[in-house]
PDB file of N, CA and C in Angstrom:
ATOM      1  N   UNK A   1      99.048  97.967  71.716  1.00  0.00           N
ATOM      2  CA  UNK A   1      98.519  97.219  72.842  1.00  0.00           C
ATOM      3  C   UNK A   1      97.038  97.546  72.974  1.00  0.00           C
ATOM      4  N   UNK A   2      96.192  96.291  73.297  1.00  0.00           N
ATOM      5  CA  UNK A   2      94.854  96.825  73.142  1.00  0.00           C
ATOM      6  C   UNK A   2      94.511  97.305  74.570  1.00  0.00           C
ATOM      7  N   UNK A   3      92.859  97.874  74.182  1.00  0.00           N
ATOM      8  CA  UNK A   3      92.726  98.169  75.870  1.00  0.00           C
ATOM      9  C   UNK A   3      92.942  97.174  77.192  1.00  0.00           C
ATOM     10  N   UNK A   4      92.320  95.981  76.813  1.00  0.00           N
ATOM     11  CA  UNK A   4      92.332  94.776  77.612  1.00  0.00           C
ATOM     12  C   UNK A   4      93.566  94.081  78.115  1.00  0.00           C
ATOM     13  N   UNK A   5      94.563  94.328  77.126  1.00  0.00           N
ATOM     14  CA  UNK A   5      95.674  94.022  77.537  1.00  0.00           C
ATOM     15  C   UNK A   5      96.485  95.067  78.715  1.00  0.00           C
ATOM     16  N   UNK A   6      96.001  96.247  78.413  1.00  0.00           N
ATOM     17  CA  UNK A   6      96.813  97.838  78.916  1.00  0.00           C
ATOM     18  C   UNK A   6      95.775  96.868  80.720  1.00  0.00           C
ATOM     19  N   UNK A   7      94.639  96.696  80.399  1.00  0.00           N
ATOM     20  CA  UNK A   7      94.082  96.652  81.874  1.00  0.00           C
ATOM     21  C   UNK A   7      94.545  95.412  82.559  1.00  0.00           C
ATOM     22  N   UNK A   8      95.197  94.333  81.892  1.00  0.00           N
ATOM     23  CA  UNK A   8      95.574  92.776  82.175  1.00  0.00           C
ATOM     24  C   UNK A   8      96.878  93.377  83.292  1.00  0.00           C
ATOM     25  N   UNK A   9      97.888  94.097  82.527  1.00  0.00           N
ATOM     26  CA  UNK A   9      98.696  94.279  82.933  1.00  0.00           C
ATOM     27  C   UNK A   9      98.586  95.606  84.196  1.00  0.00           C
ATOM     28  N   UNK A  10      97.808  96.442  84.071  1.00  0.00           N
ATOM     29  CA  UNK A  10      97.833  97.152  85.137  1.00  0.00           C
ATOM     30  C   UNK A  10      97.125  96.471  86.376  1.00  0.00           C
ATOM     31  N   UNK A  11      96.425  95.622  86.288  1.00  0.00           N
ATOM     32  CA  UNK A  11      95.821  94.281  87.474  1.00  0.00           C
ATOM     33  C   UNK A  11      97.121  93.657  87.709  1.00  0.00           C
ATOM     34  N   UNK A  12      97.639  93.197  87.044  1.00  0.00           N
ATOM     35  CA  UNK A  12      99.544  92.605  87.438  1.00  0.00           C
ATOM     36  C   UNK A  12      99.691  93.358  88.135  1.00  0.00           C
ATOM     37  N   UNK A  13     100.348  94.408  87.633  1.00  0.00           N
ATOM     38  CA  UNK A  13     101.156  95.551  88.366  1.00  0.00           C
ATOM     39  C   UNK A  13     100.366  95.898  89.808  1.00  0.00           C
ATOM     40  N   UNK A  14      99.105  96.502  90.126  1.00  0.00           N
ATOM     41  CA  UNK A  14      98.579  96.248  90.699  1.00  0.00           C
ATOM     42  C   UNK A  14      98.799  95.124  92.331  1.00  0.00           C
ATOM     43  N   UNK A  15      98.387  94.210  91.726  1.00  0.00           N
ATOM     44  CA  UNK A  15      98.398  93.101  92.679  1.00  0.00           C
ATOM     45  C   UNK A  15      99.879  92.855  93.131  1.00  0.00           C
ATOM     46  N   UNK A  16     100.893  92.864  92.605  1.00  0.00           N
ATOM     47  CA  UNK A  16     102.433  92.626  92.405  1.00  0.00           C
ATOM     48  C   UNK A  16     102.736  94.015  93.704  1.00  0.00           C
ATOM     49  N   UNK A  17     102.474  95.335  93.789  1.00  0.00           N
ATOM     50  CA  UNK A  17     102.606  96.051  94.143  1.00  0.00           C
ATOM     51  C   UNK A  17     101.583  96.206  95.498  1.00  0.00           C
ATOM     52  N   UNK A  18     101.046  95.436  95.838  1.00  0.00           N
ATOM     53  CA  UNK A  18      99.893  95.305  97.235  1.00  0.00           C
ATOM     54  C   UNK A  18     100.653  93.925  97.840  1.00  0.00           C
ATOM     55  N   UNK A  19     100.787  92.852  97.048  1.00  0.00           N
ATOM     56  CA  UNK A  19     101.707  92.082  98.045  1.00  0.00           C
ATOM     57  C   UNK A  19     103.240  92.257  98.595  1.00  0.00           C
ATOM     58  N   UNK A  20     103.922  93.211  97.371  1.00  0.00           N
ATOM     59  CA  UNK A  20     105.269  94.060  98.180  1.00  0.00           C
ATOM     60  C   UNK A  20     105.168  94.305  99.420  1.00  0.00           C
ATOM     61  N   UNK A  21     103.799  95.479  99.418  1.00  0.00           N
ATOM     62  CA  UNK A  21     103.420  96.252 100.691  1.00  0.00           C
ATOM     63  C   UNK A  21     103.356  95.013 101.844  1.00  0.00           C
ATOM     64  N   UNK A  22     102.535  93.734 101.526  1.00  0.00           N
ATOM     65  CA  UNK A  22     102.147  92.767 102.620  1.00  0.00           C
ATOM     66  C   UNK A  22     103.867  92.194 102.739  1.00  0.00           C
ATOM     67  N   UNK A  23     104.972  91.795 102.097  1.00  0.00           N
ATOM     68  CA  UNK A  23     105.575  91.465 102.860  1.00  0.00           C
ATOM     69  C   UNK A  23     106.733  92.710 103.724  1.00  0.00           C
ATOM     70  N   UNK A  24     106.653  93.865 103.503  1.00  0.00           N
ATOM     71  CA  UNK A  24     107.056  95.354 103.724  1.00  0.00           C
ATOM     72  C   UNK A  24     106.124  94.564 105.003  1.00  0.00           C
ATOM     73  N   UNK A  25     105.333  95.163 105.039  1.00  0.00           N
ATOM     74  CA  UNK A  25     104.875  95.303 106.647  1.00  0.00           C
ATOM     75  C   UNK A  25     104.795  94.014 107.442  1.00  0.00           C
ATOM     76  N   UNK A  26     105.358  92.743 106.773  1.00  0.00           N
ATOM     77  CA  UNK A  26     105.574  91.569 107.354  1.00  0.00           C
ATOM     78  C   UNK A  26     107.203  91.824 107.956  1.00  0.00           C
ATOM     79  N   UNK A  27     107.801  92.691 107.351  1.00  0.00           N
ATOM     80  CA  UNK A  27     109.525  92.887 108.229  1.00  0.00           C
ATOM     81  C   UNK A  27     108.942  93.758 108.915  1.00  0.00           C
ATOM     82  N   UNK A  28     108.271  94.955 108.809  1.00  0.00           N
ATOM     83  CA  UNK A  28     107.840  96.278 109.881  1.00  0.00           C
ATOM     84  C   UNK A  28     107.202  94.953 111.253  1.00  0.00           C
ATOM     85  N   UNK A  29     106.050  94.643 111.055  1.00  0.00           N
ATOM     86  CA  UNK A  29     105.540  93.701 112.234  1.00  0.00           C
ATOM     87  C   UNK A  29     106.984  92.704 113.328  1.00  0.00           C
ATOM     88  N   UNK A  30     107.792  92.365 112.220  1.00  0.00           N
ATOM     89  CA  UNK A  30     108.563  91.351 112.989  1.00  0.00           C
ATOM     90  C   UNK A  30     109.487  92.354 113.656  1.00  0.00           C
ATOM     91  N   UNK A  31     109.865  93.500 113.078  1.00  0.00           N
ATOM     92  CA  UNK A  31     110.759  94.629 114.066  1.00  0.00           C
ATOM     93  C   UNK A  31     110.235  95.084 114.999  1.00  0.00           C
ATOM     94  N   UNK A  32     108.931  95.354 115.317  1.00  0.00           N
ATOM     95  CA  UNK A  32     108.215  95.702 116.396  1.00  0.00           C
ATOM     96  C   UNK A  32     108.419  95.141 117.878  1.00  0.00           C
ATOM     97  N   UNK A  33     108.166  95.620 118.573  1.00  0.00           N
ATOM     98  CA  UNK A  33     108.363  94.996 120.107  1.00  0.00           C
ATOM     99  C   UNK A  33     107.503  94.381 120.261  1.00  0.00           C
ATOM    100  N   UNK A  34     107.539  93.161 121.429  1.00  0.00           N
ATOM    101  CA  UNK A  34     106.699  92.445 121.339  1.00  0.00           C
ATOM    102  C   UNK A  34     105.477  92.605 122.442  1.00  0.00           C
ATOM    103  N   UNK A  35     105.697  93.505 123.161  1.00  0.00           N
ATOM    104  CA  UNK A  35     104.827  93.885 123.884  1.00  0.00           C
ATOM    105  C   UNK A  35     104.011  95.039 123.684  1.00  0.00           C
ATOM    106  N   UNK A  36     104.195  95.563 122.532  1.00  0.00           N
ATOM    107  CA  UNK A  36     103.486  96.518 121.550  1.00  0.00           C
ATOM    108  C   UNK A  36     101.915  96.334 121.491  1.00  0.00           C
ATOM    109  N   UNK A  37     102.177  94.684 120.923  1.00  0.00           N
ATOM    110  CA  UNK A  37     101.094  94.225 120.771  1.00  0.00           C
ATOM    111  C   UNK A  37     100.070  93.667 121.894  1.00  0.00           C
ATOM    112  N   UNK A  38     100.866  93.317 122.932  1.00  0.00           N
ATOM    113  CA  UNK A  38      99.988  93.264 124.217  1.00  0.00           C
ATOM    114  C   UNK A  38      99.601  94.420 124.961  1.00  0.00           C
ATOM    115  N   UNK A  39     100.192  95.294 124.393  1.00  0.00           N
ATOM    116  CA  UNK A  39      99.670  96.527 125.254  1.00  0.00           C
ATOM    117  C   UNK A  39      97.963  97.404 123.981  1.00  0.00           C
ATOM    118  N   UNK A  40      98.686  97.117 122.954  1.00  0.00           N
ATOM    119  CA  UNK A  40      97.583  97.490 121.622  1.00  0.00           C
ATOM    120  C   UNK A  40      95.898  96.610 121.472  1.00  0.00           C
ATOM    121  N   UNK A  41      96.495  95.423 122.619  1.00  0.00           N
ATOM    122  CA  UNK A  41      95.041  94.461 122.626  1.00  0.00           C
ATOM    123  C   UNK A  41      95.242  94.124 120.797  1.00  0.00           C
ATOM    124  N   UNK A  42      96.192  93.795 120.806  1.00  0.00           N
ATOM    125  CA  UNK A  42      96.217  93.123 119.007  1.00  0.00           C
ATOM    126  C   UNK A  42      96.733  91.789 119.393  1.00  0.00           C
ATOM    127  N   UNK A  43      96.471  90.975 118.284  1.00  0.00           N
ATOM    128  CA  UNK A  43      97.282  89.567 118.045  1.00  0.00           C
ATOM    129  C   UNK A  43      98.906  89.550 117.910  1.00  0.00           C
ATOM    130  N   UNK A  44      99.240  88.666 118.549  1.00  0.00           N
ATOM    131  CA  UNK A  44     100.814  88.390 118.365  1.00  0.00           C
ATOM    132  C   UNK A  44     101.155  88.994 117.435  1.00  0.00           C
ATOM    133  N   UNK A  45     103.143  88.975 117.660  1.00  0.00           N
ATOM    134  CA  UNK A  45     103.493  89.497 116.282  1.00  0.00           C
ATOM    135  C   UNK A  45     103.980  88.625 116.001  1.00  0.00           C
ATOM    136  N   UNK A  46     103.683  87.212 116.114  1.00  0.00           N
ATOM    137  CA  UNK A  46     104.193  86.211 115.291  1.00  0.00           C
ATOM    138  C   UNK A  46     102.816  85.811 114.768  1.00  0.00           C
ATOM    139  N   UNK A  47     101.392  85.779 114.677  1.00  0.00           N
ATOM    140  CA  UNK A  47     100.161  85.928 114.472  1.00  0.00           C
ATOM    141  C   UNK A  47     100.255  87.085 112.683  1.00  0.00           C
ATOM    142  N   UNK A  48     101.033  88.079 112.730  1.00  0.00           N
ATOM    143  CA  UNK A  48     100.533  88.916 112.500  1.00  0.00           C
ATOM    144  C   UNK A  48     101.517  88.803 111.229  1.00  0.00           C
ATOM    145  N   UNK A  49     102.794  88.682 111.658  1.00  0.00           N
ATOM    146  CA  UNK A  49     103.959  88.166 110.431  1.00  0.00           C
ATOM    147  C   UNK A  49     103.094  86.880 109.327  1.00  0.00           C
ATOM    148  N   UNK A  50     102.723  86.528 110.010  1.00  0.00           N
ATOM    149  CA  UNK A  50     101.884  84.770 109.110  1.00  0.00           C
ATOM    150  C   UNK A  50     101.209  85.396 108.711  1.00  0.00           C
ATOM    151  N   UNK A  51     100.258  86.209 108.779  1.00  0.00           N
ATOM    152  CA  UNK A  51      98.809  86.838 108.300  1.00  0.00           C
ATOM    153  C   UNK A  51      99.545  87.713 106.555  1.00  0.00           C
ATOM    154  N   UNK A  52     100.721  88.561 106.981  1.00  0.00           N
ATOM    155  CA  UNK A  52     100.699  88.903 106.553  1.00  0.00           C
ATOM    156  C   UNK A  52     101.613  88.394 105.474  1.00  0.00           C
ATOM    157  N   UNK A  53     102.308  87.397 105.647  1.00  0.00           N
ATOM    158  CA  UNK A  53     103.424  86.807 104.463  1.00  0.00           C
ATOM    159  C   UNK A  53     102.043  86.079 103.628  1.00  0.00           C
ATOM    160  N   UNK A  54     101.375  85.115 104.685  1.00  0.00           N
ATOM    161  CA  UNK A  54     100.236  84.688 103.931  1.00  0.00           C
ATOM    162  C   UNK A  54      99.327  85.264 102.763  1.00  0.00           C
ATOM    163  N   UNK A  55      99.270  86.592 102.770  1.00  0.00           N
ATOM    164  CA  UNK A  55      98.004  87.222 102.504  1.00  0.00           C
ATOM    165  C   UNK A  55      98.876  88.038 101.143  1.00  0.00           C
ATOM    166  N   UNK A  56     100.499  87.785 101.451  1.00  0.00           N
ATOM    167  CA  UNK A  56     101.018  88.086 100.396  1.00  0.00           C
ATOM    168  C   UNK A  56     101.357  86.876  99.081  1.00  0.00           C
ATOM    169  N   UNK A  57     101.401  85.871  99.749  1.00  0.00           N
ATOM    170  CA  UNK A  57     101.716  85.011  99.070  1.00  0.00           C
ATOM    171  C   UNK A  57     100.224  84.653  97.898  1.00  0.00           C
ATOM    172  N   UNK A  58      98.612  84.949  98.834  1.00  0.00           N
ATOM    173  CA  UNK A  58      97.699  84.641  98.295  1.00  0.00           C
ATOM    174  C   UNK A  58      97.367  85.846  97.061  1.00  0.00           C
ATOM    175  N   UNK A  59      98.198  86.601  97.742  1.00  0.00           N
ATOM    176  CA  UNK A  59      97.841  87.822  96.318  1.00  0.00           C
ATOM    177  C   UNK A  59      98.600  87.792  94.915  1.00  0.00           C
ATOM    178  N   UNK A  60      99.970  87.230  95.399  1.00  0.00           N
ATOM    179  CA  UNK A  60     100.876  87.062  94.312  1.00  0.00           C
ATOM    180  C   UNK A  60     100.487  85.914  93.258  1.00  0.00           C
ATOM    181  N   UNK A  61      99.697  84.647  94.125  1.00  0.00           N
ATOM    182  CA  UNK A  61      99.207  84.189  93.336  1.00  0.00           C
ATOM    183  C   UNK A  61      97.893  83.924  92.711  1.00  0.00           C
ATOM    184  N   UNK A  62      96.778  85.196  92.857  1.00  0.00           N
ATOM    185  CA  UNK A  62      96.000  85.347  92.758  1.00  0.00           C
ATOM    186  C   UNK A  62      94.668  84.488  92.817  1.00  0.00           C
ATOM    187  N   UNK A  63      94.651  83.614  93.590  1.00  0.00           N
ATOM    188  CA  UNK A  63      93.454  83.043  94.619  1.00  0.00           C
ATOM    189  C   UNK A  63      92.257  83.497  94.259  1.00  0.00           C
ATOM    190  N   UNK A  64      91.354  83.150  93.633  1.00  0.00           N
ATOM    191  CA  UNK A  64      90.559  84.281  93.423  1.00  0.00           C
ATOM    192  C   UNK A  64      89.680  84.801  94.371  1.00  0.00           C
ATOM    193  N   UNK A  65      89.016  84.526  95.701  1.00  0.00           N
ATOM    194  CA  UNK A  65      88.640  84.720  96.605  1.00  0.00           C
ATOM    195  C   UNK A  65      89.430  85.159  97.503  1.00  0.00           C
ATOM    196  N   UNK A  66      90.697  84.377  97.809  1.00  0.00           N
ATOM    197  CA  UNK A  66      91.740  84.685  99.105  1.00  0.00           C
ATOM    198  C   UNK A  66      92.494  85.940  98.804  1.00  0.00           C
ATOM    199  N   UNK A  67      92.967  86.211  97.372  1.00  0.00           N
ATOM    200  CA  UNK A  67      93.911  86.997  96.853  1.00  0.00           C
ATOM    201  C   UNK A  67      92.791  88.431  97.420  1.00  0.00           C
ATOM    202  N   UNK A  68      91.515  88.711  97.344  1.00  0.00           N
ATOM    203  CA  UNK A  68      91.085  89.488  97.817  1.00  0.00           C
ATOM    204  C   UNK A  68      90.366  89.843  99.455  1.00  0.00           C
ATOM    205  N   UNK A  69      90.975  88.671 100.037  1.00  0.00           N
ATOM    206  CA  UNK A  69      90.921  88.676 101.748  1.00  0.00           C
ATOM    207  C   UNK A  69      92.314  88.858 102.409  1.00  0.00           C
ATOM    208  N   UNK A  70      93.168  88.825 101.350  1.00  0.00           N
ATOM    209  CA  UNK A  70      94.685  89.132 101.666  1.00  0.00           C
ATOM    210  C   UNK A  70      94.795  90.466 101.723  1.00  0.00           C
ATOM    211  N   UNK A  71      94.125  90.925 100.785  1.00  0.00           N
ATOM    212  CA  UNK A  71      94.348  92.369  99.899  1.00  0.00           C
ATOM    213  C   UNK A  71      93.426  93.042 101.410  1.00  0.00           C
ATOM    214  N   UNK A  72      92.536  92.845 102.199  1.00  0.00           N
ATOM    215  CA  UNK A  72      91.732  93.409 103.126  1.00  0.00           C
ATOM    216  C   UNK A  72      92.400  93.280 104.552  1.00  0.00           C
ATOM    217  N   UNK A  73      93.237  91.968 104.875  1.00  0.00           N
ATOM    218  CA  UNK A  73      94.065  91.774 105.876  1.00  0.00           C
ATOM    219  C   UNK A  73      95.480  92.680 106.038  1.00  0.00           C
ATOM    220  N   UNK A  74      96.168  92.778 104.543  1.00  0.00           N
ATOM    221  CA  UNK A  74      96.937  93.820 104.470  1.00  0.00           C
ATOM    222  C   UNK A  74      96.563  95.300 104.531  1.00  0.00           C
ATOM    223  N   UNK A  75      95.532  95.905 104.454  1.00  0.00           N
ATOM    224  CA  UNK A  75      94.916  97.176 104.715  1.00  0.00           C
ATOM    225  C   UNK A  75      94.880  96.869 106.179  1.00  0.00           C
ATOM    226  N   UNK A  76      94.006  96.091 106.950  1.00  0.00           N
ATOM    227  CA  UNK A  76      94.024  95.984 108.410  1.00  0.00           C
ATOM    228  C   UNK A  76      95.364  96.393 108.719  1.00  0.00           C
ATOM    229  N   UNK A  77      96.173  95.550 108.395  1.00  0.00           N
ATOM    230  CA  UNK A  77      97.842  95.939 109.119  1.00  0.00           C
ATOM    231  C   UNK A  77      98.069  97.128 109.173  1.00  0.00           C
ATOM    232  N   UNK A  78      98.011  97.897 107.690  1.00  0.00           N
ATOM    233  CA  UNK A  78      98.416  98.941 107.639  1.00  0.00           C
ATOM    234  C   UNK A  78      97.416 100.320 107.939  1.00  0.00           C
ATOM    235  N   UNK A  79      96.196 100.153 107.876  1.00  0.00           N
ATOM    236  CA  UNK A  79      95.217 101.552 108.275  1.00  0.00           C
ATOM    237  C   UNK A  79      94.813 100.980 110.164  1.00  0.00           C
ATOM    238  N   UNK A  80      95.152 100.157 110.580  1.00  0.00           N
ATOM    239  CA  UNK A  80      94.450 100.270 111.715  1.00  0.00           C
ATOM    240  C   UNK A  80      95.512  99.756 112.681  1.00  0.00           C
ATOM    241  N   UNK A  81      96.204  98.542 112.519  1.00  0.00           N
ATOM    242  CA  UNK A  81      97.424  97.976 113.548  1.00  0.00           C
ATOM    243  C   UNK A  81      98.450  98.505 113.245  1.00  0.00           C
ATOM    244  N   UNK A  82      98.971  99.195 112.525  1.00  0.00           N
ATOM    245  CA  UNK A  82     100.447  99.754 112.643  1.00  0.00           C
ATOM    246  C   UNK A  82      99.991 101.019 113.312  1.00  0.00           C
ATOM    247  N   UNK A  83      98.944 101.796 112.706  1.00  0.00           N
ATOM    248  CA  UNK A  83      99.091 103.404 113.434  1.00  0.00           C
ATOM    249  C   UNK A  83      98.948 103.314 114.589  1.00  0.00           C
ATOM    250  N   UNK A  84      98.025 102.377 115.295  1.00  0.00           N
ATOM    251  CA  UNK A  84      97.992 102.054 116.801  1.00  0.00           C
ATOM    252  C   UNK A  84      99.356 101.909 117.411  1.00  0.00           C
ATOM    253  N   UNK A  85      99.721 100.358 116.589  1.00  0.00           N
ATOM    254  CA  UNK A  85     101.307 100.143 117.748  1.00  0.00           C
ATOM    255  C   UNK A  85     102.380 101.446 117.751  1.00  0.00           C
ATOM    256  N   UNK A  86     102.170 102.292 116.366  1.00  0.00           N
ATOM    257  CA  UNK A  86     103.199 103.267 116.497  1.00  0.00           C
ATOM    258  C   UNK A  86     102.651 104.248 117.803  1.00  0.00           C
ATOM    259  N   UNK A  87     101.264 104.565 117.738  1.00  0.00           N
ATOM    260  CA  UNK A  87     101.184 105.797 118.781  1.00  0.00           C
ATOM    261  C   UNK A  87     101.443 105.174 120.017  1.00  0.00           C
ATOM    262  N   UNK A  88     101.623 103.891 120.554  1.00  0.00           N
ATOM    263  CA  UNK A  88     101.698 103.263 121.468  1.00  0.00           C
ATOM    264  C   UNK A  88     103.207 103.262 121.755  1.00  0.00           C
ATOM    265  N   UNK A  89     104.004 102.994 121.083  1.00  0.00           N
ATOM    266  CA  UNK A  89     106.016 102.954 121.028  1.00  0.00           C
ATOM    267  C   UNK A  89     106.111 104.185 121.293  1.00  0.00           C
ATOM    268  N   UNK A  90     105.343 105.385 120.646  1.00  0.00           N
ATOM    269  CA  UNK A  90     105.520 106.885 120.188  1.00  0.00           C
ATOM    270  C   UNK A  90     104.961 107.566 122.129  1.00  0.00           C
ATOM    271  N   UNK A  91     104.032 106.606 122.842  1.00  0.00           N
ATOM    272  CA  UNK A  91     104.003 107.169 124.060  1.00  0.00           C
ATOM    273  C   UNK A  91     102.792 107.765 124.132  1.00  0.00           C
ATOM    274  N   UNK A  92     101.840 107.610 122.933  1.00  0.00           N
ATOM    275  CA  UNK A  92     100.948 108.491 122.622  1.00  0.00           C
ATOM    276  C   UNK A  92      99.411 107.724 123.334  1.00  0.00           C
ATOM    277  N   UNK A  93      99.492 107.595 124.824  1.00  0.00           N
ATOM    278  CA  UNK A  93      98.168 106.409 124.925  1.00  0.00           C
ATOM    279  C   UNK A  93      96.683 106.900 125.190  1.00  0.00           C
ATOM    280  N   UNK A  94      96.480 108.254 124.560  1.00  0.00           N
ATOM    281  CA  UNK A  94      95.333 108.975 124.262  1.00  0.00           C
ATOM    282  C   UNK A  94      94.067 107.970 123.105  1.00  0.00           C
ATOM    283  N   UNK A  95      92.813 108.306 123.423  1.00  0.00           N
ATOM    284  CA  UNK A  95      91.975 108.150 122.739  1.00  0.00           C
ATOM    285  C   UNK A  95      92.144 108.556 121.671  1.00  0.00           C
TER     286      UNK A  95
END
């Protein structure tokens, strides 16, 4: 296998394995309470399910612009709106 090919396929794998995560946290979002998000000052969690099935769907099929605004919307979910709504369920409403 040449190098180019070894890197074709680890960009597959890759991308294949970041839209898992987007629809993973598209069931985590829809299990959430729904007042999670009104209390978090975030967008719906029906807002947030679309964002994120979307952003999976644009990665799987690699968009070439979108597939990498998906890939940035799914980090949002997961480094900034999930740890919030959890410390928020968790009781935690500290700075």
């Amino acid at each position: 296998m040449t190098l180019i090919a070894s890197y074709m396929l680890f960009e597959q794998l890759l991308f294949a394995l970041i839209a898992i995560t987007g629809v993973v946290g598209a069931f985590l979002a829809l299990t959430t309470r729904d007042d999670a998000y009104q209390a978090g000052d975030r967008q719906t969690k029906w807002i947030w399910v679309a964002i994120l099935i979307g952003s999976a769907f644009v990665v799987v099929t690699r968009v070439p612009f979108l597939s990498w605004a998906g890939m940035v919307a799914i980090g949002v979910y997961w480094f900034d709106v999930r740890p919030h709504l959890k410390s928020i369920i968790n009781g935690n409403y500290s700075w």
